[in-house]
ModelCIF file with pLDDT and N, C-alpha, C, O atoms, coordinates in Angstrom:
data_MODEL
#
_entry.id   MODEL 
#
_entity.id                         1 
_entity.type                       polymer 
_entity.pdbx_number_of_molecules   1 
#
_entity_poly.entity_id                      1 
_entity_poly.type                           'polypeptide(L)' 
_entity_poly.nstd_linkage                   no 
_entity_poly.nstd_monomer                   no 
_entity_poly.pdbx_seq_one_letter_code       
;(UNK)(UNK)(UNK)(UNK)(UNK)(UNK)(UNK)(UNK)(UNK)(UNK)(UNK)(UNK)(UNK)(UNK)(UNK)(UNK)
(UNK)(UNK)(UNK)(UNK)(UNK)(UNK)(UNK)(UNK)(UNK)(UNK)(UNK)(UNK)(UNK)(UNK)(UNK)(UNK)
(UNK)(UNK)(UNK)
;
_entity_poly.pdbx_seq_one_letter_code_can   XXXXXXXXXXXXXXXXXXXXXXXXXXXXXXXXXXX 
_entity_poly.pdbx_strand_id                 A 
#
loop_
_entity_poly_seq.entity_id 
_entity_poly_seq.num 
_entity_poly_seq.mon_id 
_entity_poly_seq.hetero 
1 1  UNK n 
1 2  UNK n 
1 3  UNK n 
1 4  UNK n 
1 5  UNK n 
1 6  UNK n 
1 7  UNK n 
1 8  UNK n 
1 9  UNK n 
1 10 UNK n 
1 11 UNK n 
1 12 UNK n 
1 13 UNK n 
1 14 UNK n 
1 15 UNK n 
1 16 UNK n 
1 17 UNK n 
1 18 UNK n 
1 19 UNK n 
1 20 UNK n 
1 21 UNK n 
1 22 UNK n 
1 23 UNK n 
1 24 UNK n 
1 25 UNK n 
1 26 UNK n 
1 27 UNK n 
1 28 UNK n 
1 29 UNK n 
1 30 UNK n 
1 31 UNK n 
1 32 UNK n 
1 33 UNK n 
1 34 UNK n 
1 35 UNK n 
#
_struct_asym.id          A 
_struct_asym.entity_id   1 
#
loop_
_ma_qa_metric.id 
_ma_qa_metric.mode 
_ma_qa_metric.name 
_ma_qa_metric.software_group_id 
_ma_qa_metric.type 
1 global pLDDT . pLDDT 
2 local  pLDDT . pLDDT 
#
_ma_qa_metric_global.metric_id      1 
_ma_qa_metric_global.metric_value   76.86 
_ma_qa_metric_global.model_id       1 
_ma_qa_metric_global.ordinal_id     1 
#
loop_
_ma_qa_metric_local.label_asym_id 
_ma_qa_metric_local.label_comp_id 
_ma_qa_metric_local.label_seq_id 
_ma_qa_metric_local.metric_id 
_ma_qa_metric_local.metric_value 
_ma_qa_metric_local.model_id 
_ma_qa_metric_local.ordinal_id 
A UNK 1  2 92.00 1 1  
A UNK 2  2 94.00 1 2  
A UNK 3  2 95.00 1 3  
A UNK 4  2 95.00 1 4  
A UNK 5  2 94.00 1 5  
A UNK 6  2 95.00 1 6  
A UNK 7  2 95.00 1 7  
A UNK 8  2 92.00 1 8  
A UNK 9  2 91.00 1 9  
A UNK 10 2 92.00 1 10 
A UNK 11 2 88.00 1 11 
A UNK 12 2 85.00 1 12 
A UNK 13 2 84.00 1 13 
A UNK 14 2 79.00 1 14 
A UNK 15 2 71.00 1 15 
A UNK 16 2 64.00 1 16 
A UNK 17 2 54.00 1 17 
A UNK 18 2 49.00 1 18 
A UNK 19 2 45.00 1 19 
A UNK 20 2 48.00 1 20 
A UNK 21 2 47.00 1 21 
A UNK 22 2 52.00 1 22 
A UNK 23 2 50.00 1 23 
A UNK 24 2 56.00 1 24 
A UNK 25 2 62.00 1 25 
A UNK 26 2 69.00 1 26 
A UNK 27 2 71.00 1 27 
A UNK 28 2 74.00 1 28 
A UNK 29 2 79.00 1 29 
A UNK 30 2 81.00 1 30 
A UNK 31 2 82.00 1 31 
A UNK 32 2 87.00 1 32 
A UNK 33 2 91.00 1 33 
A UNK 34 2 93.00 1 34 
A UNK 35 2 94.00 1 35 
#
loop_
_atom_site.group_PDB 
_atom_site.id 
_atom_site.type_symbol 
_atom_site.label_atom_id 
_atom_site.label_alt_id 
_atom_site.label_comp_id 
_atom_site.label_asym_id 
_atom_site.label_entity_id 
_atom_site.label_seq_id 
_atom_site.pdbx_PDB_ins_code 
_atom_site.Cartn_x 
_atom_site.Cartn_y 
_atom_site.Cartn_z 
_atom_site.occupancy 
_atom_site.B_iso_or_equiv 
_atom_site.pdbx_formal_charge 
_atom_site.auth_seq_id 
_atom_site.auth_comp_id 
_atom_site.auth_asym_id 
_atom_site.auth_atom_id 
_atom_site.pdbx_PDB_model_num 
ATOM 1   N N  . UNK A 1 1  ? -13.123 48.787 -8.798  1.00 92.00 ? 1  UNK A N  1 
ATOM 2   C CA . UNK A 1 1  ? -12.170 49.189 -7.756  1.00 92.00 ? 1  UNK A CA 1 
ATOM 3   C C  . UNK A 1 1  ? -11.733 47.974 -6.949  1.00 92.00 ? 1  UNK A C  1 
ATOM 4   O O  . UNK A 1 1  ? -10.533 47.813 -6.730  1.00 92.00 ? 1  UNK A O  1 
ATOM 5   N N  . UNK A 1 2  ? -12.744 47.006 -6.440  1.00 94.00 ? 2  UNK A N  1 
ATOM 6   C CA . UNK A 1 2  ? -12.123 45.873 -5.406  1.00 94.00 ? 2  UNK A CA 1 
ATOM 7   C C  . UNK A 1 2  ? -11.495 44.885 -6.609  1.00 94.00 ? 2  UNK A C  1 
ATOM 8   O O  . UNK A 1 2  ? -10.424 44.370 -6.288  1.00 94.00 ? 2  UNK A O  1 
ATOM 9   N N  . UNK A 1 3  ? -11.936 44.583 -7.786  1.00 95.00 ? 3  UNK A N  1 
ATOM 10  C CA . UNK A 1 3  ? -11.217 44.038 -8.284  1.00 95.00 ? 3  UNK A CA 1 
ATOM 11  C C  . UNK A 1 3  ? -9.490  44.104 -8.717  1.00 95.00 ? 3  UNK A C  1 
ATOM 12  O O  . UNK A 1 3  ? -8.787  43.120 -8.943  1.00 95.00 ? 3  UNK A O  1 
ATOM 13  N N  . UNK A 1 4  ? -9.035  45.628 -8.758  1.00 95.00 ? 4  UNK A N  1 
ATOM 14  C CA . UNK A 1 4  ? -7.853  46.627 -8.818  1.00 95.00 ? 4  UNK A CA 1 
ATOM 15  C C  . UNK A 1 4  ? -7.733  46.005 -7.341  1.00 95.00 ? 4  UNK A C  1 
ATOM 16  O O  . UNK A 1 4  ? -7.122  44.945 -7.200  1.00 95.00 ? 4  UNK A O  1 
ATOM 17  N N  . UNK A 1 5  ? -8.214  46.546 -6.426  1.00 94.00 ? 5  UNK A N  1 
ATOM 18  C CA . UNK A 1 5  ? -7.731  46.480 -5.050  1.00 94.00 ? 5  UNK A CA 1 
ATOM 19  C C  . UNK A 1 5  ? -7.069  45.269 -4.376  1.00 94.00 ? 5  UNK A C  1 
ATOM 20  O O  . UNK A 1 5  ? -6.206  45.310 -3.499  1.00 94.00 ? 5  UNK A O  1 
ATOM 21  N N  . UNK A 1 6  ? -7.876  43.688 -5.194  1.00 95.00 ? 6  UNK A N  1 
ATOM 22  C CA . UNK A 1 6  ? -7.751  42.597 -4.885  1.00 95.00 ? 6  UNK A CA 1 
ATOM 23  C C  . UNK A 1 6  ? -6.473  41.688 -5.454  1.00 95.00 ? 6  UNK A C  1 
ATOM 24  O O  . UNK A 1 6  ? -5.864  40.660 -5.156  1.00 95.00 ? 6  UNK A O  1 
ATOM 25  N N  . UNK A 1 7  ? -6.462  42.788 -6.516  1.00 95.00 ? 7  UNK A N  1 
ATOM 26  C CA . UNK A 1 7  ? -5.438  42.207 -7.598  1.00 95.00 ? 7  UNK A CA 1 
ATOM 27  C C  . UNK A 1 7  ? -4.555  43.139 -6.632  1.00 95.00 ? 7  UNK A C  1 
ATOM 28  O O  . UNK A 1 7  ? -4.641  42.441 -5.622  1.00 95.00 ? 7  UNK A O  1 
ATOM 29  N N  . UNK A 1 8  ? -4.086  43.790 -6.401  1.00 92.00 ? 8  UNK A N  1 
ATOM 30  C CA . UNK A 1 8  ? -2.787  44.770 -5.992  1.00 92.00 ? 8  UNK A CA 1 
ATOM 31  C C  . UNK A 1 8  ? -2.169  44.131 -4.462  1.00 92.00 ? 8  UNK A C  1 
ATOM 32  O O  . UNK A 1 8  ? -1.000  44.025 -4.090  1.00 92.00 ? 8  UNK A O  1 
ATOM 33  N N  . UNK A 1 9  ? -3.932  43.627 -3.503  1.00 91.00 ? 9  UNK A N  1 
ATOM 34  C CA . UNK A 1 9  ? -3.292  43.265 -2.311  1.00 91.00 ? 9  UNK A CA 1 
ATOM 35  C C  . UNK A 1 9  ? -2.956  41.340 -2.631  1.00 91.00 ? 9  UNK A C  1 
ATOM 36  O O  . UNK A 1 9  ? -2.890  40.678 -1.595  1.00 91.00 ? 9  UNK A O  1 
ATOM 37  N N  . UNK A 1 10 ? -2.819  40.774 -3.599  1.00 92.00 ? 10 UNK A N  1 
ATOM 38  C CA . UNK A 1 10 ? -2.705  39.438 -3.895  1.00 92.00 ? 10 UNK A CA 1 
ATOM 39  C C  . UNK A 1 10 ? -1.332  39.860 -4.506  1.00 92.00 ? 10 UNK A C  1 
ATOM 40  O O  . UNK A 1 10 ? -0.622  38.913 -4.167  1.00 92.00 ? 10 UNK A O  1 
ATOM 41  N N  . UNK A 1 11 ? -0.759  40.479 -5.011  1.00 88.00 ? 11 UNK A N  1 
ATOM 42  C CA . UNK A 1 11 ? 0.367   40.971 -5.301  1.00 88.00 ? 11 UNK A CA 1 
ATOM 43  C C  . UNK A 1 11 ? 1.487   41.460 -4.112  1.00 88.00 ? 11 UNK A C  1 
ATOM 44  O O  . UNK A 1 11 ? 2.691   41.206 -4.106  1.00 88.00 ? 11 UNK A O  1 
ATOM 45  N N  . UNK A 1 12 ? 0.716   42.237 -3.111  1.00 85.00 ? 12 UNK A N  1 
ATOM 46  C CA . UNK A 1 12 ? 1.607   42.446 -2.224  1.00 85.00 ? 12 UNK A CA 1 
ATOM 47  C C  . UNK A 1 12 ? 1.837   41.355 -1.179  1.00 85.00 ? 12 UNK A C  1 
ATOM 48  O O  . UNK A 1 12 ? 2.785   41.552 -0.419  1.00 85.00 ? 12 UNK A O  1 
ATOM 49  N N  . UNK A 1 13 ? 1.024   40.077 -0.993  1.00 84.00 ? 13 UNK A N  1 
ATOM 50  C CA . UNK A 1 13 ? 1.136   39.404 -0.009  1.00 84.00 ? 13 UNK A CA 1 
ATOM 51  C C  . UNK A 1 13 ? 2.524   37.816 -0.934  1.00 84.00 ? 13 UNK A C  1 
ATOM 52  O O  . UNK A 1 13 ? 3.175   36.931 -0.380  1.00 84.00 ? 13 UNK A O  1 
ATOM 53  N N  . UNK A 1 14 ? 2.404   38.149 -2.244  1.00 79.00 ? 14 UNK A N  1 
ATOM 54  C CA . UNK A 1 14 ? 3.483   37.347 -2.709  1.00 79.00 ? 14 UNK A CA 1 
ATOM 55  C C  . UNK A 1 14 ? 4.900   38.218 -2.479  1.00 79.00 ? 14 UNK A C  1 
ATOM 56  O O  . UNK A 1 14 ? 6.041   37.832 -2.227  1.00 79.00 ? 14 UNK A O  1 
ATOM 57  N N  . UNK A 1 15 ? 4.355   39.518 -2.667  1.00 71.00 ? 15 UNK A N  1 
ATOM 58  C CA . UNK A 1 15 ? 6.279   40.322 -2.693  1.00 71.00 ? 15 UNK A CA 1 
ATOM 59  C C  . UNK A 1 15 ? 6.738   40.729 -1.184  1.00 71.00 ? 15 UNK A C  1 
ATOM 60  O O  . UNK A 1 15 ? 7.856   41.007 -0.750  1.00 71.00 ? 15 UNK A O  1 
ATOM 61  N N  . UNK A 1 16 ? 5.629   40.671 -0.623  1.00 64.00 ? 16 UNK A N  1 
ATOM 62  C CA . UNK A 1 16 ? 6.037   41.260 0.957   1.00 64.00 ? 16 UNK A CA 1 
ATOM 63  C C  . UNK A 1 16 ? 5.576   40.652 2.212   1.00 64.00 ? 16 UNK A C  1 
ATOM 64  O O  . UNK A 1 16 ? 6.149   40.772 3.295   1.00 64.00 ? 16 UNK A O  1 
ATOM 65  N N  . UNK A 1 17 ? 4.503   39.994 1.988   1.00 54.00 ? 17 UNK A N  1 
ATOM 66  C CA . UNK A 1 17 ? 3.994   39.865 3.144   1.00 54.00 ? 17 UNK A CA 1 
ATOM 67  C C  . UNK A 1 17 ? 4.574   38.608 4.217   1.00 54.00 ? 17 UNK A C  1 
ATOM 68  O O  . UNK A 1 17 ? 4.381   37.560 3.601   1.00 54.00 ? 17 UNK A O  1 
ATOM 69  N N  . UNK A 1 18 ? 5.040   38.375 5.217   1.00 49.00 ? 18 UNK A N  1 
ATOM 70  C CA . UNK A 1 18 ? 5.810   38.058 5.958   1.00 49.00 ? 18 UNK A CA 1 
ATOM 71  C C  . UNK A 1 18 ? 5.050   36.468 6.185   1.00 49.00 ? 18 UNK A C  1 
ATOM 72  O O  . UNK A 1 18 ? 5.596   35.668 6.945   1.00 49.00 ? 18 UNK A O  1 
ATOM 73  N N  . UNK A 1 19 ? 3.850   36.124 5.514   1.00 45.00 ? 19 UNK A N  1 
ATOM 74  C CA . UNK A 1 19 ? 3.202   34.924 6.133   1.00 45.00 ? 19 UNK A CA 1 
ATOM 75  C C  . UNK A 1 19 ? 2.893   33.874 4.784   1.00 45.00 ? 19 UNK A C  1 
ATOM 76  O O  . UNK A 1 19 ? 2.396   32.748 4.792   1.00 45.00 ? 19 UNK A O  1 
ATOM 77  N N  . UNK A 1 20 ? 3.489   34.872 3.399   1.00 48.00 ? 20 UNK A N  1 
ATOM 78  C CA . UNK A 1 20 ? 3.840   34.440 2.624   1.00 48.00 ? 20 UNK A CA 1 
ATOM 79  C C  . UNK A 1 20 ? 4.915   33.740 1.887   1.00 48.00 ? 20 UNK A C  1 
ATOM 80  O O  . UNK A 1 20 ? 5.618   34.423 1.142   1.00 48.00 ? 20 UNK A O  1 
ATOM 81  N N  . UNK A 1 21 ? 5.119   32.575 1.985   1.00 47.00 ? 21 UNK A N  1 
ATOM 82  C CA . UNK A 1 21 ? 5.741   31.119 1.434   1.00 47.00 ? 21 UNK A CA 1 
ATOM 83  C C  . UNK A 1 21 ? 6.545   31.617 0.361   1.00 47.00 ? 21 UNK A C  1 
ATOM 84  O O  . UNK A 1 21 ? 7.548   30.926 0.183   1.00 47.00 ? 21 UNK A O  1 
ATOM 85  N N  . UNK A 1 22 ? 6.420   32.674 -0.476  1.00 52.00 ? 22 UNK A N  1 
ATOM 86  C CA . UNK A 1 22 ? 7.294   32.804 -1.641  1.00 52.00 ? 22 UNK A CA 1 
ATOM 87  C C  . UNK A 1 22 ? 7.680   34.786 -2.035  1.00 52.00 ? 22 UNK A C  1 
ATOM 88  O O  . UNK A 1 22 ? 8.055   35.550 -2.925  1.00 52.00 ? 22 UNK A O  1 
ATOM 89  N N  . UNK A 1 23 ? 7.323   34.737 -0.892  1.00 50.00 ? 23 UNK A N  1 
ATOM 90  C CA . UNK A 1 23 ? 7.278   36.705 -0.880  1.00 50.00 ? 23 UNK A CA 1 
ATOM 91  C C  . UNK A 1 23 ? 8.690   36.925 -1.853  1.00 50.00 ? 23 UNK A C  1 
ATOM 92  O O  . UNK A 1 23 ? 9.643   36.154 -1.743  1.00 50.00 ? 23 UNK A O  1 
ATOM 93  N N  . UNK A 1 24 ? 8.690   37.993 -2.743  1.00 56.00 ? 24 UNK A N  1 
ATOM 94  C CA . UNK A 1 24 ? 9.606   37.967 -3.347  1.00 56.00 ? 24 UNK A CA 1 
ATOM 95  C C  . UNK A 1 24 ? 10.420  39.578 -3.857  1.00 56.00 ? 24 UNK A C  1 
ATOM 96  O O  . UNK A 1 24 ? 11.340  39.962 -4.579  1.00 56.00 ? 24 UNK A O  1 
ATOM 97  N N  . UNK A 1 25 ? 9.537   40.047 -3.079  1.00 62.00 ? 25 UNK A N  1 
ATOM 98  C CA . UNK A 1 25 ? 10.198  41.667 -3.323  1.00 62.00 ? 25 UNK A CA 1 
ATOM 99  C C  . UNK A 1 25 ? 9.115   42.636 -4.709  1.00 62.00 ? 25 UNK A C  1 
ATOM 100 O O  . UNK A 1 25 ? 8.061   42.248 -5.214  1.00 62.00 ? 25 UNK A O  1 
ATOM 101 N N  . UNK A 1 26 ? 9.723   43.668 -4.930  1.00 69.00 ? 26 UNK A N  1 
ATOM 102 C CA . UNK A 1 26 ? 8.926   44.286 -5.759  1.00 69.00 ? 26 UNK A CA 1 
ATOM 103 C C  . UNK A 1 26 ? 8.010   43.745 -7.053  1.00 69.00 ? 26 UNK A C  1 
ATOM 104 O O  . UNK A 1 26 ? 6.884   43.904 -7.525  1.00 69.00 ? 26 UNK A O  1 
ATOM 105 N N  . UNK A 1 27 ? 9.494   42.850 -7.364  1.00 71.00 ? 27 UNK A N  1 
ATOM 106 C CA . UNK A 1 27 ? 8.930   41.785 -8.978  1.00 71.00 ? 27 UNK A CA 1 
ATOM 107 C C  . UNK A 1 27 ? 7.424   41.102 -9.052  1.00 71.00 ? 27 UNK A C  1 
ATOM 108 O O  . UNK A 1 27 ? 6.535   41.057 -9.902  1.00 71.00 ? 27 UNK A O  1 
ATOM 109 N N  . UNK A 1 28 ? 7.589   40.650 -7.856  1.00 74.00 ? 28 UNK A N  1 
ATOM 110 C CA . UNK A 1 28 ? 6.740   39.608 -7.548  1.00 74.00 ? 28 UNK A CA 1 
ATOM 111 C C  . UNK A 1 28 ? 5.133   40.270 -7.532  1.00 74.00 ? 28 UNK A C  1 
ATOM 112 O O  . UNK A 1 28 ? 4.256   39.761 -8.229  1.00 74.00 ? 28 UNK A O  1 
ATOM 113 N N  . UNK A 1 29 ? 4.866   41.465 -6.649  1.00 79.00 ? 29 UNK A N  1 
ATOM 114 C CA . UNK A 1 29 ? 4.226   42.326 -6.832  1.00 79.00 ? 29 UNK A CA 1 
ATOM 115 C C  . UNK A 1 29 ? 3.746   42.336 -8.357  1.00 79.00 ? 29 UNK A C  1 
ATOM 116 O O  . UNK A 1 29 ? 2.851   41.557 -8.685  1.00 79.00 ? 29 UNK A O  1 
ATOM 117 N N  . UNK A 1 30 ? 4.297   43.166 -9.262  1.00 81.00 ? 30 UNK A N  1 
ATOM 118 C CA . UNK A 1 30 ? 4.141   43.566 -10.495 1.00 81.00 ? 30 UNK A CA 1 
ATOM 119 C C  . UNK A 1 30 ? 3.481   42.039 -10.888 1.00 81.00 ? 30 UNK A C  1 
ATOM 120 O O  . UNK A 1 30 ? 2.260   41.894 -10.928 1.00 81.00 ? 30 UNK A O  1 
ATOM 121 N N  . UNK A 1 31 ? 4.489   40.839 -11.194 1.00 82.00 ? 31 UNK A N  1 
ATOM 122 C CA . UNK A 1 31 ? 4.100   39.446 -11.624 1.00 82.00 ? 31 UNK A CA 1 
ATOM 123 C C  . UNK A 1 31 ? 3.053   39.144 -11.020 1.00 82.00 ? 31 UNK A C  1 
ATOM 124 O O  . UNK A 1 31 ? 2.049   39.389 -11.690 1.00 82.00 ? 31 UNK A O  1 
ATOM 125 N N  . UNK A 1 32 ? 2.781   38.530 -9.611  1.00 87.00 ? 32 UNK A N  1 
ATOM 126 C CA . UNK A 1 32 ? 1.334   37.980 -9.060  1.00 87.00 ? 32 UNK A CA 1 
ATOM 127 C C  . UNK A 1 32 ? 0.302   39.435 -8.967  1.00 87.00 ? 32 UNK A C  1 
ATOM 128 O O  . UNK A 1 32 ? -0.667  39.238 -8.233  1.00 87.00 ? 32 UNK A O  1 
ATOM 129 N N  . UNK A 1 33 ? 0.337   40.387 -9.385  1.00 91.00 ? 33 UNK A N  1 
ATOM 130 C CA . UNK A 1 33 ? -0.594  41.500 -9.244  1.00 91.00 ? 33 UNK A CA 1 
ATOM 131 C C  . UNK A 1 33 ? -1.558  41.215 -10.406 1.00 91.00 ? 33 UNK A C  1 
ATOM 132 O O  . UNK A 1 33 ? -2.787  41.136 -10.383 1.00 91.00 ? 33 UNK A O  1 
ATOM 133 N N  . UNK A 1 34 ? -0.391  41.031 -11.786 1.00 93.00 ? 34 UNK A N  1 
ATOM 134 C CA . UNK A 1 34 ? -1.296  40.795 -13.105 1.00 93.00 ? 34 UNK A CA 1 
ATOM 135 C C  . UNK A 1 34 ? -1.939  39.199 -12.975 1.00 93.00 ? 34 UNK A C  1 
ATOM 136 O O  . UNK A 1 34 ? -2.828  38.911 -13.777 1.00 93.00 ? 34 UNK A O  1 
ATOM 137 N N  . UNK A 1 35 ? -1.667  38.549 -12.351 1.00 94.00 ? 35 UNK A N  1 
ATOM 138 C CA . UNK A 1 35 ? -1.478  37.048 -12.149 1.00 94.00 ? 35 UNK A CA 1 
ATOM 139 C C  . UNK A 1 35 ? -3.340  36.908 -11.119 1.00 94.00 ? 35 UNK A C  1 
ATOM 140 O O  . UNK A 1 35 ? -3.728  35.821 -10.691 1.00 94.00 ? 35 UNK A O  1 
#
């Protein structure tokens, strides 16, 4: 589960998160989630 969890919130801090350098919208999510 934290591994899922860790992977999903490392995903959302590239597509959304506001303190993130390359946030990139949904894509990015999906891409740095598997990443």
């Amino acid at each position: 589960v934290m591994l899922f969890v860790s992977s999903l919130a490392f995903g959302l801090a590239h597509g959304f998160s506001g303190w993130h350098y390359l946030a990139g919208g949904w894509i990015f999510v999906f891409i740095q989630g598997v990443t």
